[in-house]
C-alpha atoms as a PDB file:
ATOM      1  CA  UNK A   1     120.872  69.612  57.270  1.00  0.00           C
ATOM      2  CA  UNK A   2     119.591  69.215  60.423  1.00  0.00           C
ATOM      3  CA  UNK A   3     121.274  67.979  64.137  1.00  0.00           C
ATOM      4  CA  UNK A   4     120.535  64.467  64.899  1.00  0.00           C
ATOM      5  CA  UNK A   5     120.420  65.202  68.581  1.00  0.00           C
ATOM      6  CA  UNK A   6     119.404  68.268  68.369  1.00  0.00           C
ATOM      7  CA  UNK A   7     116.543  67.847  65.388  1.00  0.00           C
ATOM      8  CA  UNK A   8     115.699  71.487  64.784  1.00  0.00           C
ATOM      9  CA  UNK A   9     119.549  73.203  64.725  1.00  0.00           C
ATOM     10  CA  UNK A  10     120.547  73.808  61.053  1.00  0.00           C
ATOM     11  CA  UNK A  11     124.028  72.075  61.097  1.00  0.00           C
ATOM     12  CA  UNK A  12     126.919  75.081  59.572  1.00  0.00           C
ATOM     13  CA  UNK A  13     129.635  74.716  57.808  1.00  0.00           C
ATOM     14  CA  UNK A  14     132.760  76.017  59.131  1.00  0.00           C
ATOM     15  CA  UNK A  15     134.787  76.091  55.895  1.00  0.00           C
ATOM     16  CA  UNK A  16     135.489  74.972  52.564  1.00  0.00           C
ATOM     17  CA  UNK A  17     135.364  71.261  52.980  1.00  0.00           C
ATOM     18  CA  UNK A  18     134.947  71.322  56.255  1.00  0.00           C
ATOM     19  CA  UNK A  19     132.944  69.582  58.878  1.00  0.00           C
ATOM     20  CA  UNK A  20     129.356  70.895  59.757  1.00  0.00           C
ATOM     21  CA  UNK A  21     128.460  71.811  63.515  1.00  0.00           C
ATOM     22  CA  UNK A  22     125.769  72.377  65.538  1.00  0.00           C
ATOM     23  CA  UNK A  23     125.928  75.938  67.390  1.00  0.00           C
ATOM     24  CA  UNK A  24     123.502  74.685  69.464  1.00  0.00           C
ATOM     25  CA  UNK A  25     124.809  71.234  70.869  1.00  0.00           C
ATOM     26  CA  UNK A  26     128.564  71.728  69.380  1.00  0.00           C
ATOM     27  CA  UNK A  27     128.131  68.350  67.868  1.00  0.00           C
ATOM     28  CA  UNK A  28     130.249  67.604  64.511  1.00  0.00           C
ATOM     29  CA  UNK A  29     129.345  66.112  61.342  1.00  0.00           C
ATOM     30  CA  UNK A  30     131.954  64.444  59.010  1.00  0.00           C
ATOM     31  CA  UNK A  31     131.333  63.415  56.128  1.00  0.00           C
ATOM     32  CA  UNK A  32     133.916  61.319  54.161  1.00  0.00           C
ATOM     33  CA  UNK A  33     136.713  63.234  52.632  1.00  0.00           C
ATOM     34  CA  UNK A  34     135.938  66.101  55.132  1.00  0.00           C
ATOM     35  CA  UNK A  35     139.436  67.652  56.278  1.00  0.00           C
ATOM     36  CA  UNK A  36     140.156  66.139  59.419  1.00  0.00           C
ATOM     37  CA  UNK A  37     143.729  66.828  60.028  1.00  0.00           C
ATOM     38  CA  UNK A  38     143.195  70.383  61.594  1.00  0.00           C
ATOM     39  CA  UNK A  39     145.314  70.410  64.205  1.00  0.00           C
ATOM     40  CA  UNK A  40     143.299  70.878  67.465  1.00  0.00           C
ATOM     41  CA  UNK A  41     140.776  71.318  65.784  1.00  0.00           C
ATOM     42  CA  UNK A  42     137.486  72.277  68.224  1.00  0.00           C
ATOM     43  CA  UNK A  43     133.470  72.800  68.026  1.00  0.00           C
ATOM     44  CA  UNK A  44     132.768  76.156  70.248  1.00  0.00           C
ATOM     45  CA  UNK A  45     128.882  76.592  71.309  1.00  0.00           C
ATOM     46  CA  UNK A  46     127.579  79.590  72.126  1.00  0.00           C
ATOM     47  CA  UNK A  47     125.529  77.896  74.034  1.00  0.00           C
ATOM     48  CA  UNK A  48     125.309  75.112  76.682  1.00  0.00           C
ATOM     49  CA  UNK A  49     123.387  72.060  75.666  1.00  0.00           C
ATOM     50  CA  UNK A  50     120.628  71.346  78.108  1.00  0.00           C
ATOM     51  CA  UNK A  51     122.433  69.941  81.192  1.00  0.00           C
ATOM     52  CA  UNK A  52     119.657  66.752  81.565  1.00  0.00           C
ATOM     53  CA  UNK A  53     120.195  65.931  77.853  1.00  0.00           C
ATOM     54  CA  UNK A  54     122.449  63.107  77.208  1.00  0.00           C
ATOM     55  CA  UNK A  55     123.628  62.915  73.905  1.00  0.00           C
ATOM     56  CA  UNK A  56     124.683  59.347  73.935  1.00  0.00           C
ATOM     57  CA  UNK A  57     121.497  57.750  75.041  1.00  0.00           C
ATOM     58  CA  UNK A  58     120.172  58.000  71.770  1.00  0.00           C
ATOM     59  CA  UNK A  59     121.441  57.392  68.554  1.00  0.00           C
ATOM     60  CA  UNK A  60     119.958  60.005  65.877  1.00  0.00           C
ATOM     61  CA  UNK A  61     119.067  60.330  62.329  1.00  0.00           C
ATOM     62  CA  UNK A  62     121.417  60.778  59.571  1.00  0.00           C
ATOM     63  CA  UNK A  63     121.751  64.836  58.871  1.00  0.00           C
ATOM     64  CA  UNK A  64     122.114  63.950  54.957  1.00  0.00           C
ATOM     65  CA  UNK A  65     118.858  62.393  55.024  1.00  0.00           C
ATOM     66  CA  UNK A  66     119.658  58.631  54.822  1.00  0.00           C
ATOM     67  CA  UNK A  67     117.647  57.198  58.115  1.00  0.00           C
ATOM     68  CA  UNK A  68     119.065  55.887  61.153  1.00  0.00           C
ATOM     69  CA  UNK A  69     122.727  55.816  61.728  1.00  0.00           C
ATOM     70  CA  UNK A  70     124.487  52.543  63.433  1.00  0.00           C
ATOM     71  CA  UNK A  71     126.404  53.522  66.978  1.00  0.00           C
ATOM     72  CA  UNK A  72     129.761  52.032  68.125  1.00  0.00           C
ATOM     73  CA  UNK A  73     130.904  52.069  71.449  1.00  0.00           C
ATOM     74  CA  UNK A  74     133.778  53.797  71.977  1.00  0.00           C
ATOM     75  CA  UNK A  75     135.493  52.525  75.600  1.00  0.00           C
ATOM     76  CA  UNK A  76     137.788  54.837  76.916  1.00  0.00           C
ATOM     77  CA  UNK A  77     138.170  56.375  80.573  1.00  0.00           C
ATOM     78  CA  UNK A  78     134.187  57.406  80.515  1.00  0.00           C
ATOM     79  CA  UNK A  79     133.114  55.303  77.271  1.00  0.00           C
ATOM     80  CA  UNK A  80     130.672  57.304  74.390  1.00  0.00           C
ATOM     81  CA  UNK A  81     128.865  55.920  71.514  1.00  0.00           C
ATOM     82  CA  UNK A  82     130.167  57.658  67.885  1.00  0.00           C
ATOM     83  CA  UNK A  83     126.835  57.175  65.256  1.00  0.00           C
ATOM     84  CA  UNK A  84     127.624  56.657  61.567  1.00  0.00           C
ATOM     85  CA  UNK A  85     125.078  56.775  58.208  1.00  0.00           C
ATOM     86  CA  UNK A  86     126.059  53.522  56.097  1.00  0.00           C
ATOM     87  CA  UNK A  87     124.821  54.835  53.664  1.00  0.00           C
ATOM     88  CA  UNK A  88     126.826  58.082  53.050  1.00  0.00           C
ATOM     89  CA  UNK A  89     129.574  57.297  55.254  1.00  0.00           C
ATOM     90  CA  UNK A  90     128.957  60.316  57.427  1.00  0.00           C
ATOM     91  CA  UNK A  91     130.242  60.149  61.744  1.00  0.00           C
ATOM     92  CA  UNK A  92     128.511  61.903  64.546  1.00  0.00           C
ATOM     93  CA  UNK A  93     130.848  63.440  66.975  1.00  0.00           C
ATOM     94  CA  UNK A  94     129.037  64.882  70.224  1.00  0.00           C
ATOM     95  CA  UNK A  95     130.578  67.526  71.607  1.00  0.00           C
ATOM     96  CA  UNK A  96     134.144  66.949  72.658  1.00  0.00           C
ATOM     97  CA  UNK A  97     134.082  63.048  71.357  1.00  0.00           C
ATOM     98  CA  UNK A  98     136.327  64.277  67.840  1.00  0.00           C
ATOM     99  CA  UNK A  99     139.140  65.474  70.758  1.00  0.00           C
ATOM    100  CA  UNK A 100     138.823  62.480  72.527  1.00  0.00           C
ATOM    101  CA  UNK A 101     139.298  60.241  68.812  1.00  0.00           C
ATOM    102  CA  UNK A 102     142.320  62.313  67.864  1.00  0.00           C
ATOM    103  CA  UNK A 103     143.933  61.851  71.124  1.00  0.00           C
ATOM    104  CA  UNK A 104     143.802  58.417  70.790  1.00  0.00           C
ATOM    105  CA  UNK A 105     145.001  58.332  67.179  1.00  0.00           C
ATOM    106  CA  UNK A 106     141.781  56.975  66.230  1.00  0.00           C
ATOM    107  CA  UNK A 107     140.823  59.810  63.894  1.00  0.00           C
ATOM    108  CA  UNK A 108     143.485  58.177  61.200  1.00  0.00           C
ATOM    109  CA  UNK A 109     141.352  55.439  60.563  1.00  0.00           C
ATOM    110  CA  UNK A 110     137.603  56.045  61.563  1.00  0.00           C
ATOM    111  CA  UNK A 111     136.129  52.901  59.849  1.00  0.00           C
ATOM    112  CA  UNK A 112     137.451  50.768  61.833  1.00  0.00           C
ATOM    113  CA  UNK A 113     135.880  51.920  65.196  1.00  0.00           C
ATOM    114  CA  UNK A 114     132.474  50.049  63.523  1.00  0.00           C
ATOM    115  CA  UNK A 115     134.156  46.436  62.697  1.00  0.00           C
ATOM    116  CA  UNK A 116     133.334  43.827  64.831  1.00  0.00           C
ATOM    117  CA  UNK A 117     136.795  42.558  65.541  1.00  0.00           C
ATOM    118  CA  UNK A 118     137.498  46.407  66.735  1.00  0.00           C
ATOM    119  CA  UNK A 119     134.614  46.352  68.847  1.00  0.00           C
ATOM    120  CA  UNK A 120     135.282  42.582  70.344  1.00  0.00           C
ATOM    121  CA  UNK A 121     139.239  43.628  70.908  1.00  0.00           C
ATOM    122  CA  UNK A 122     137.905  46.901  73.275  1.00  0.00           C
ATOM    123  CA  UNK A 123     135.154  44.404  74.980  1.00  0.00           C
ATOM    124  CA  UNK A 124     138.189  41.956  75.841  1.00  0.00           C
ATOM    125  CA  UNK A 125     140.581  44.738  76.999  1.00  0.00           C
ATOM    126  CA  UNK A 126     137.528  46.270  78.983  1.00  0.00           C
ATOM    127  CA  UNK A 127     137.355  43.081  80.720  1.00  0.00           C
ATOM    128  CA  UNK A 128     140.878  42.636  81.136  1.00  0.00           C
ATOM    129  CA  UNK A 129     141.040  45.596  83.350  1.00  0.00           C
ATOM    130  CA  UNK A 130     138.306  45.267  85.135  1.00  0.00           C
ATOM    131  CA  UNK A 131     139.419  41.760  85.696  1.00  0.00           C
ATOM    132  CA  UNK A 132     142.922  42.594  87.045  1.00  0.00           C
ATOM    133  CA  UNK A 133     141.518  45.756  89.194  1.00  0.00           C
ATOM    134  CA  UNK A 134     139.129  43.410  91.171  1.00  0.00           C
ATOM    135  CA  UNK A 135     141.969  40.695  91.716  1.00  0.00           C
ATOM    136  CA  UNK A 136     144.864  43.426  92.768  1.00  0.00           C
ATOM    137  CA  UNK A 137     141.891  44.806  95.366  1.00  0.00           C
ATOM    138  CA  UNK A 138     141.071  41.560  97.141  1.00  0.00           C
ATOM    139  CA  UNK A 139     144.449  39.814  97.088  1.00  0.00           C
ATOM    140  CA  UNK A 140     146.293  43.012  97.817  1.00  0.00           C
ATOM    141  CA  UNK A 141     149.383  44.901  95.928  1.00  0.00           C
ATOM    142  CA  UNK A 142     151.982  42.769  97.488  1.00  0.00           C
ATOM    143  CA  UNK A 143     150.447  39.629  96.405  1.00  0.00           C
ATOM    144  CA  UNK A 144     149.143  40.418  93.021  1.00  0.00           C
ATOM    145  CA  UNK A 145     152.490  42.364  92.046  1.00  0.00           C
ATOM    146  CA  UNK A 146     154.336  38.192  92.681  1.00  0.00           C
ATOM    147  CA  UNK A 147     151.796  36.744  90.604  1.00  0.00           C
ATOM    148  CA  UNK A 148     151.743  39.406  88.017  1.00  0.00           C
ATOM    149  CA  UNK A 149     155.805  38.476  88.303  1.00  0.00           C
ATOM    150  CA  UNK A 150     155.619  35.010  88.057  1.00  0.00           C
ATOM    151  CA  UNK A 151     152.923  35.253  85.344  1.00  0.00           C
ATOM    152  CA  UNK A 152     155.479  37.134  82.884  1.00  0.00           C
ATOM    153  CA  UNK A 153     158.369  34.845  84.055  1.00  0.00           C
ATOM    154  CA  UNK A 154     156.369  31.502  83.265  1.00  0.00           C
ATOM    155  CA  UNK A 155     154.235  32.991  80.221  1.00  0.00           C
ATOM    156  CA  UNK A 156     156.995  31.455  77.634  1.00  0.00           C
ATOM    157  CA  UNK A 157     158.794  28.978  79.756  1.00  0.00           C
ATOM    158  CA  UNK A 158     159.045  25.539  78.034  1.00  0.00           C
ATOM    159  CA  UNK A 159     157.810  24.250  81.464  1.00  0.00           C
ATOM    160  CA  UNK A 160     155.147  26.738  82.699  1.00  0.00           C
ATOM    161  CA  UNK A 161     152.125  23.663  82.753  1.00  0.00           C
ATOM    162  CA  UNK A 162     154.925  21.762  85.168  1.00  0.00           C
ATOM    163  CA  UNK A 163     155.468  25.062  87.261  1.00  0.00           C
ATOM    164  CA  UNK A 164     151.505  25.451  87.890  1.00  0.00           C
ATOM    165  CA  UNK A 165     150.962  22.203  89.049  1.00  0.00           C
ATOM    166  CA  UNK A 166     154.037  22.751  91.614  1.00  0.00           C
ATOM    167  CA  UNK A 167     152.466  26.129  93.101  1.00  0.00           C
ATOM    168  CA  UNK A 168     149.028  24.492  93.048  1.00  0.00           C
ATOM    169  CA  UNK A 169     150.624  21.497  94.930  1.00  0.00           C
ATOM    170  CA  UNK A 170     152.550  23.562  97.210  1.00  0.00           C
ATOM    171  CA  UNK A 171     149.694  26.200  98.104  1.00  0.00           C
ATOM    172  CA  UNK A 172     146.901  23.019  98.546  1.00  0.00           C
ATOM    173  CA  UNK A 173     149.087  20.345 100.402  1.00  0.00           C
ATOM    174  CA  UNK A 174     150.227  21.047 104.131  1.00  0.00           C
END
């Protein structure tokens, strides 16, 4: 088996069972049924990949020999792309992406990462964010800490439609 990124690295296996690795990238291949629950479980290189190589601007070819693999974008503090065959089942983990999964608890249940209601719920939270980080920058921490307030007072109040039109009222009148 060969490295999708890498395309000439024979991929090893570390162990019975085990995932398969690329000494020269330190990318990991898992197949299904793989062990995954080794505690801390790391991909050491021996060597540096090539610092102007990005793995994730790319997806790469499944090591089994199935084609293509599918990417899904993975957004945490610096967002990566994890590539999976459909056909065998087998996930692509760049180097240091399988730490970043298990820290998130993610690496119980890697399937889901690819669903579409997965992928829509990160897009909305992404936005969210970004969203509440531009408003708390132009209205200021004072302000946007009151409305942030108010927002989780009113949120199940019986009356919250009744209490917007009073602060819109009050803020446009006079």
């Amino acid at each position: 088996m060969k490295c999708p990124k890498c395309t000439t690295t024979e991929l090893k296996q570390t162990g019975f069972n085990a995932p398969y690795v690329c000494e020269a990238c330190g990318g990991m291949w898992l197949l299904p049924g793989s062990r995954t629950e080794i505690p801390g479980m790391t991909v050491e290189s021996d060597e540096e990949a090539p610092a102007t190589d990005n793995p994730d601007s790319k997806t790469g070819l499944c090591p089994s020999g199935h084609g293509i693999m599918i990417r899904a974008r993975i957004d945490l503090d610096e967002p990566f792309f994890l590539e999976k065959c459909t056909a065998c089942g087998g996930i692509w983990f760049d180097k240091g992406e399988w730490q970043r999964i298990a820290e998130t608890n993610l690496a119980d249940n890697l399937s889901v990462i690819w669903s579409a209601s997965w992928q829509r719920k990160q897009s909305q939270e992404k936005n969210r964010e970004s969203f509440l980080a531009m408003n708390r920058s132009l209205l200021g921490d004072p302000v946007f800490t009151a409305l942030m307030d108010l927002a989780d007072t009113l949120k199940n109040h019986p009356e919250k439609d009744r209490a917007l039109a009073l602060l819109q009222r009050e803020i446009i009148q006079p």
